[in-house]
Protein backbone atom coordinates (compact mmCIF):
# COMPACT_ATOMS: atom_id res chain seq x y z
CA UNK A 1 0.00 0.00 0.00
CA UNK A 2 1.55 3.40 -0.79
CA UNK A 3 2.07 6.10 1.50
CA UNK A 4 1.05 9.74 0.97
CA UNK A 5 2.12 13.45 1.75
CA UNK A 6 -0.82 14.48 4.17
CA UNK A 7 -1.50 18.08 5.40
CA UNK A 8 -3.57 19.60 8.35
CA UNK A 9 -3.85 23.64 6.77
CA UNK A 10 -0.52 25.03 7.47
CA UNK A 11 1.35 21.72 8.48
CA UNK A 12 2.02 18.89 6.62
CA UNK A 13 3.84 15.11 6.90
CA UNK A 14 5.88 13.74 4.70
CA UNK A 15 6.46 9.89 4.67
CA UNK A 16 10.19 8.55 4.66
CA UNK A 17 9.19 6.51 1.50
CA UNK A 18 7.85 10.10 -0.65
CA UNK A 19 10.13 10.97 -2.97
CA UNK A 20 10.37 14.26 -5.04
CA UNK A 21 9.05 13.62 -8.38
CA UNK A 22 11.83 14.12 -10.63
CA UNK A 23 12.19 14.14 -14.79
CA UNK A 24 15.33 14.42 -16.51
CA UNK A 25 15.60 15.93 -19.72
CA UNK A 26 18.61 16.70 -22.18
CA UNK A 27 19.10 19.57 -24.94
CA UNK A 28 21.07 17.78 -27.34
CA UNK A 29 22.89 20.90 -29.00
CA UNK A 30 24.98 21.80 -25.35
CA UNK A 31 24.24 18.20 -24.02
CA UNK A 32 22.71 19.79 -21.14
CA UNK A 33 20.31 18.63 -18.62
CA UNK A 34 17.11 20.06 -16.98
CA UNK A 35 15.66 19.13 -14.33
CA UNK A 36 11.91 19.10 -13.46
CA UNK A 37 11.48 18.69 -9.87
CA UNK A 38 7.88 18.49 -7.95
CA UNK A 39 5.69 17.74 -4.80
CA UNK A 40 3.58 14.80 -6.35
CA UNK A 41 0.97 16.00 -3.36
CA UNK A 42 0.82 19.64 -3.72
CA UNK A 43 2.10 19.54 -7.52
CA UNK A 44 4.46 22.81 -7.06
CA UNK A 45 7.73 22.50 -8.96
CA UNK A 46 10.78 24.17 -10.10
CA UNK A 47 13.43 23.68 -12.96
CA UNK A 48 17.26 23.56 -12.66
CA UNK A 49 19.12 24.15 -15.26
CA UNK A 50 16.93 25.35 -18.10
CA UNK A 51 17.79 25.92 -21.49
CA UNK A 52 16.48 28.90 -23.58
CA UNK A 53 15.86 26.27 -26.54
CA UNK A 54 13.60 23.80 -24.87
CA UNK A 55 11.31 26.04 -22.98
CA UNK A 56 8.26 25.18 -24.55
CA UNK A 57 9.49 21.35 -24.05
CA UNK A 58 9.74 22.03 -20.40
CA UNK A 59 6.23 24.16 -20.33
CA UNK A 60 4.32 21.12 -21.88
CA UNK A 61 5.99 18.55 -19.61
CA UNK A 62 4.98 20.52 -16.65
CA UNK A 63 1.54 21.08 -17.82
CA UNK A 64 1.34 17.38 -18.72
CA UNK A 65 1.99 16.36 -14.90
CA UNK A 66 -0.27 18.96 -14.08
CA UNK A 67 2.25 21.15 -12.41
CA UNK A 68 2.82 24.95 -10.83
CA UNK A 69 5.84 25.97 -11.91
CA UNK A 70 7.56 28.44 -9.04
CA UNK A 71 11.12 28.54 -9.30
CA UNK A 72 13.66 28.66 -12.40
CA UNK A 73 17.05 28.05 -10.53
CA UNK A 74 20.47 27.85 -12.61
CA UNK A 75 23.71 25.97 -10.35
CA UNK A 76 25.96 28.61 -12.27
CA UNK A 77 26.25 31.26 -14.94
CA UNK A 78 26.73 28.54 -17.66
CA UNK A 79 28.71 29.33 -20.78
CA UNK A 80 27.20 27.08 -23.35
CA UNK A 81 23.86 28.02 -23.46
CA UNK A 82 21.33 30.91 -21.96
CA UNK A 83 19.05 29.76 -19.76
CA UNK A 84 15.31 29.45 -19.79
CA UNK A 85 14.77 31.44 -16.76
CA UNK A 86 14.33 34.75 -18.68
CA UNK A 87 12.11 32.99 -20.98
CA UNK A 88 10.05 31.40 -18.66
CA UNK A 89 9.24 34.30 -16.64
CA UNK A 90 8.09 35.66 -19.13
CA UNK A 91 5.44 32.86 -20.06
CA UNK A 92 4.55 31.54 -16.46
CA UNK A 93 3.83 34.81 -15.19
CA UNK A 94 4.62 37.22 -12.42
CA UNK A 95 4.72 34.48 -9.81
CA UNK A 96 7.75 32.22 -11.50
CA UNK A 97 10.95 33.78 -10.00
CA UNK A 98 14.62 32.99 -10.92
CA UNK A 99 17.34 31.86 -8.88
CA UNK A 100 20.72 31.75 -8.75
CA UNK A 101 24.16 31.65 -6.18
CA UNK A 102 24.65 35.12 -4.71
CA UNK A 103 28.64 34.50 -5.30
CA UNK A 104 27.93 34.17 -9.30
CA UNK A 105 27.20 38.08 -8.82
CA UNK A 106 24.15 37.31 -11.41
CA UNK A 107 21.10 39.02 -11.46
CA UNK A 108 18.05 37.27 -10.31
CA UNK A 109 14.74 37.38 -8.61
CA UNK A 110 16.32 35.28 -5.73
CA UNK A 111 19.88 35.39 -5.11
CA UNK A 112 20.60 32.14 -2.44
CA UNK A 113 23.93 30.89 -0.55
CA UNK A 114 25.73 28.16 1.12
CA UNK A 115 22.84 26.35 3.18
CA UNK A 116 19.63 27.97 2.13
CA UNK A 117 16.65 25.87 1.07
CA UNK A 118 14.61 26.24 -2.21
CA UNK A 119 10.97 24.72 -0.68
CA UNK A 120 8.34 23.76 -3.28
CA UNK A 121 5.15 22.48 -1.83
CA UNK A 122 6.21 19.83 0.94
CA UNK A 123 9.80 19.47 -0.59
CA UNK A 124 13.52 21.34 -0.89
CA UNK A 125 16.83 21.35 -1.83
CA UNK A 126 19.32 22.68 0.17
CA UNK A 127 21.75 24.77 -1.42
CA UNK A 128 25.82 24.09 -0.93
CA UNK A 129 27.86 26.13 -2.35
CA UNK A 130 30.57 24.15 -4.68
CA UNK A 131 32.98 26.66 -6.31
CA UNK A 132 35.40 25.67 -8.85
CA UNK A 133 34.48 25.24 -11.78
CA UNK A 134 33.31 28.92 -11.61
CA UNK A 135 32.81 31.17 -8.44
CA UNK A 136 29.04 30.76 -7.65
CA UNK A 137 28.25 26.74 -8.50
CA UNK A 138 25.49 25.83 -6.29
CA UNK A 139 24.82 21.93 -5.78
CA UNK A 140 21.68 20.91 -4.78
CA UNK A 141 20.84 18.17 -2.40
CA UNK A 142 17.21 16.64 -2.34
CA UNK A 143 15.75 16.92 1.54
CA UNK A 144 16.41 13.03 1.86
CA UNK A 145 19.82 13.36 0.51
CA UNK A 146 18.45 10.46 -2.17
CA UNK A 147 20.29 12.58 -4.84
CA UNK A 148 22.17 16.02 -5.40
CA UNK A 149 22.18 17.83 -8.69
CA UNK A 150 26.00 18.95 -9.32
CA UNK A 151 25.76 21.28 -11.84
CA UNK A 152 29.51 21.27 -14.04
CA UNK A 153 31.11 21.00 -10.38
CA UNK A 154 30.89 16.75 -10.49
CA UNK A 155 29.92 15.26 -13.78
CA UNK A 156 30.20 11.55 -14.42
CA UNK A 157 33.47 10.26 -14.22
CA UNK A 158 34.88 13.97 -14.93
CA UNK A 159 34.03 17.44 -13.62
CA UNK A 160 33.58 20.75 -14.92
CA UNK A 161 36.67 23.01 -16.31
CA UNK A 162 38.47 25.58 -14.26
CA UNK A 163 40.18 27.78 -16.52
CA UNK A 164 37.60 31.04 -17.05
CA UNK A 165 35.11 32.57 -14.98
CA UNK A 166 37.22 32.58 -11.81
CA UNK A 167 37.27 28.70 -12.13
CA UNK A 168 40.25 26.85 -9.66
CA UNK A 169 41.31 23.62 -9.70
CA UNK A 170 42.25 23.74 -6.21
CA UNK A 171 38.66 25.19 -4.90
CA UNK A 172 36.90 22.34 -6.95
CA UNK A 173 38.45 19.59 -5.62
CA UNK A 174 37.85 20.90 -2.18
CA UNK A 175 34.67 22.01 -2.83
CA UNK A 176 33.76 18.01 -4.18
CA UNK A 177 35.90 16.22 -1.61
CA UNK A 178 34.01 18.59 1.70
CA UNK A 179 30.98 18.97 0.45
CA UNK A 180 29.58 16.17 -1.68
CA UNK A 181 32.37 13.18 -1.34
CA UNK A 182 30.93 13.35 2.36
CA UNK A 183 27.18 12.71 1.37
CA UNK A 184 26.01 9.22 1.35
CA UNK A 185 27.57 6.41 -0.91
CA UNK A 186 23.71 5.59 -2.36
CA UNK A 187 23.31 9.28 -3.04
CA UNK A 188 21.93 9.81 -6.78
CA UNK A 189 24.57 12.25 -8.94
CA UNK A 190 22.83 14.55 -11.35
CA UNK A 191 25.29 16.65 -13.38
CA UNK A 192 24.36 19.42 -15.75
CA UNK A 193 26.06 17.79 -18.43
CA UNK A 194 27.39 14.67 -20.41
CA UNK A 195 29.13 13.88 -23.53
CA UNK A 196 28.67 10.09 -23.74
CA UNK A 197 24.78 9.13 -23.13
CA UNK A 198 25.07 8.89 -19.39
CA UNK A 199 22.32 9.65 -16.98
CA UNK A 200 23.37 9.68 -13.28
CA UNK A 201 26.34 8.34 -11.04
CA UNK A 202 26.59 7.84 -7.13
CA UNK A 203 28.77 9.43 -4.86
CA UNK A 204 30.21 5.92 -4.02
CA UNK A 205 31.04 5.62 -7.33
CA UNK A 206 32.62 8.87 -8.10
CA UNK A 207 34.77 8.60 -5.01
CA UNK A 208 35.87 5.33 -6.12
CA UNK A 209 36.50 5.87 -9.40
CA UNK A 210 36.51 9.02 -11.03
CA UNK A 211 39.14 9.49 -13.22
CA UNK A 212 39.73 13.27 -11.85
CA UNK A 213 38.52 13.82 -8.67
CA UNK A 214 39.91 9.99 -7.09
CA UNK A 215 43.33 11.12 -7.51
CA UNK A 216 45.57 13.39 -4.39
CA UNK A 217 44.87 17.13 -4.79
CA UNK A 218 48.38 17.80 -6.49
CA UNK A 219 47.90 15.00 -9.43
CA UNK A 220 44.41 16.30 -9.76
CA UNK A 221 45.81 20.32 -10.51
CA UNK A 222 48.21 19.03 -12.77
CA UNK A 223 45.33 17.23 -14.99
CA UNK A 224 43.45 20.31 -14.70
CA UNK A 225 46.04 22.36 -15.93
CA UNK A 226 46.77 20.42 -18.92
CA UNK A 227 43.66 20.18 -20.49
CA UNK A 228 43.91 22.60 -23.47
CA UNK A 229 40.13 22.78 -24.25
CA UNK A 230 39.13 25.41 -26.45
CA UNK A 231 36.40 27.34 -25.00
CA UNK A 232 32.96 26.93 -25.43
CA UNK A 233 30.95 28.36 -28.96
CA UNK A 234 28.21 30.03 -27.37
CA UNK A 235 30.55 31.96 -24.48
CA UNK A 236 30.66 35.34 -25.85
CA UNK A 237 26.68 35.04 -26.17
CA UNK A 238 25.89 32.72 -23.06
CA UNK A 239 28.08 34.69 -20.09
CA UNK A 240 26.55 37.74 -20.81
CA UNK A 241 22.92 36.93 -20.86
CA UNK A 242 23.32 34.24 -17.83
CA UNK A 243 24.46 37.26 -15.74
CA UNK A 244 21.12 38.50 -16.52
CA UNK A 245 19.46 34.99 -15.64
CA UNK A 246 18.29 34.93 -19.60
CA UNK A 247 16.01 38.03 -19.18
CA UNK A 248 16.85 40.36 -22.40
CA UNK A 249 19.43 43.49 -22.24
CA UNK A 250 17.55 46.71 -22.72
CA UNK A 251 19.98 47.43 -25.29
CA UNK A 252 19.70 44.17 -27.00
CA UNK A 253 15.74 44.71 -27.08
CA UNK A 254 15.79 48.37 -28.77
């Protein structure tokens, strides 16, 4: 027999086996992916990680479930693609705000740091601040610490660059090994990104085995330092307008 969120007005209980309804979805042009996230008893939700592209993907997938969309929240000002926040304020309405890490020094409607919750309905994730890859990443942890959404911070056997937007190889790796390494083995990995058709990790695994991030903090610079990516198509475009959480420049719009 299954077990269900129950309220009395102002209070409410939620059952150790509720889970926050969760739907991945991918943009295949900056192999990104969004995250729909929702009380399955009240039906709020927010999305992580939206792309400017797939709005209207993520609009009818919310209406499908039913859904009240309250919170567009990025982990970082990404550099390969605008986000949907901008976008989707603009279509949800007045009552959809944007979120993003006070230490990206982005615009938003909510600016959030290390600790803070993001509550929809019965449900949050709590916020910890996992710099690195750039200054403001924000990973988010689910309430039962079932999974954490990494952002570019911890990808799947990898992690995010640190050479532009005051990215450090030495901050990541702490940032990983203090504040996610120490969640629970079982703990689902989400990353904002992947190359190679991958879905989700653990943090047993990661620790274990990534590539990167398994190695002692010296061996683990050095890689870093010797990557030689170019950077990404869509920066010049993407910083900017992330800054801005997606919504429009003035300029841009006369």
């Amino acid at each position: 027999m299954s077990t269900t969120t129950t309220s009395n007005k102002g209070g409410s209980i939620v059952r150790l086996t509720d889970k926050i309804g969760l739907k991945q979805l991918f943009d295949d042009d900056s192999s990104t992916f969004t995250y729909l996230l929702y009380d399955a008893d009240t039906k709020d939700a927010i999305l992580v990680d939206p792309v400017d592209l797939q709005v209207d993907r993520d609009l009818k997938e919310a209406e499908s479930l039913g859904l009240n969309l309250v919170y567009g929240v990025n982990t970082h000002a990404h550099a390969d693609h605008v986000t949907g926040t901008g976008l989707l304020k603009s279509q949800v309405g007045a009552a959809f705000k944007s979120v993003i890490s006070a230490a990206s020094e982005a615009k938003a409607d909510i600016t959030i740091g290390q600790g803070d919750r993001i509550v929809f309905g019965n449900r949050y994730l709590k916020a910890k601040w996992t710099p690195g890859h750039t200054g403001g990443c924000m990973s988010y942890v689910a309430d039962d610490e079932s999974f954490v959404l990494t952002g570019d911070t911890l990808l799947i056997q990898g992690c995010g660059r640190t050479d532009f937007q005051c990215g450090s190889a030495e901050t990541l790796y702490e940032s990983v090994h203090t504040k996610l390494f120490t969640l629970p083995d079982s703990c689902i990995v989400y990353p904002a990104h992947d190359y190679k058709g991958r879905t989700s990790s653990t943090i047993g695994k990661e620790k274990e085995t990534n590539p990167r991030l398994s190695k002692p903090k010296p061996e683990f610079v050095e890689i870093m330092a010797n990557l030689n990516l170019s950077y990404p198509k869509k920066i010049d475009i993407a910083v900017p307008a992330n800054m801005r959480c997606g919504v429009p420049d003035v300029d841009d719009a006369e």
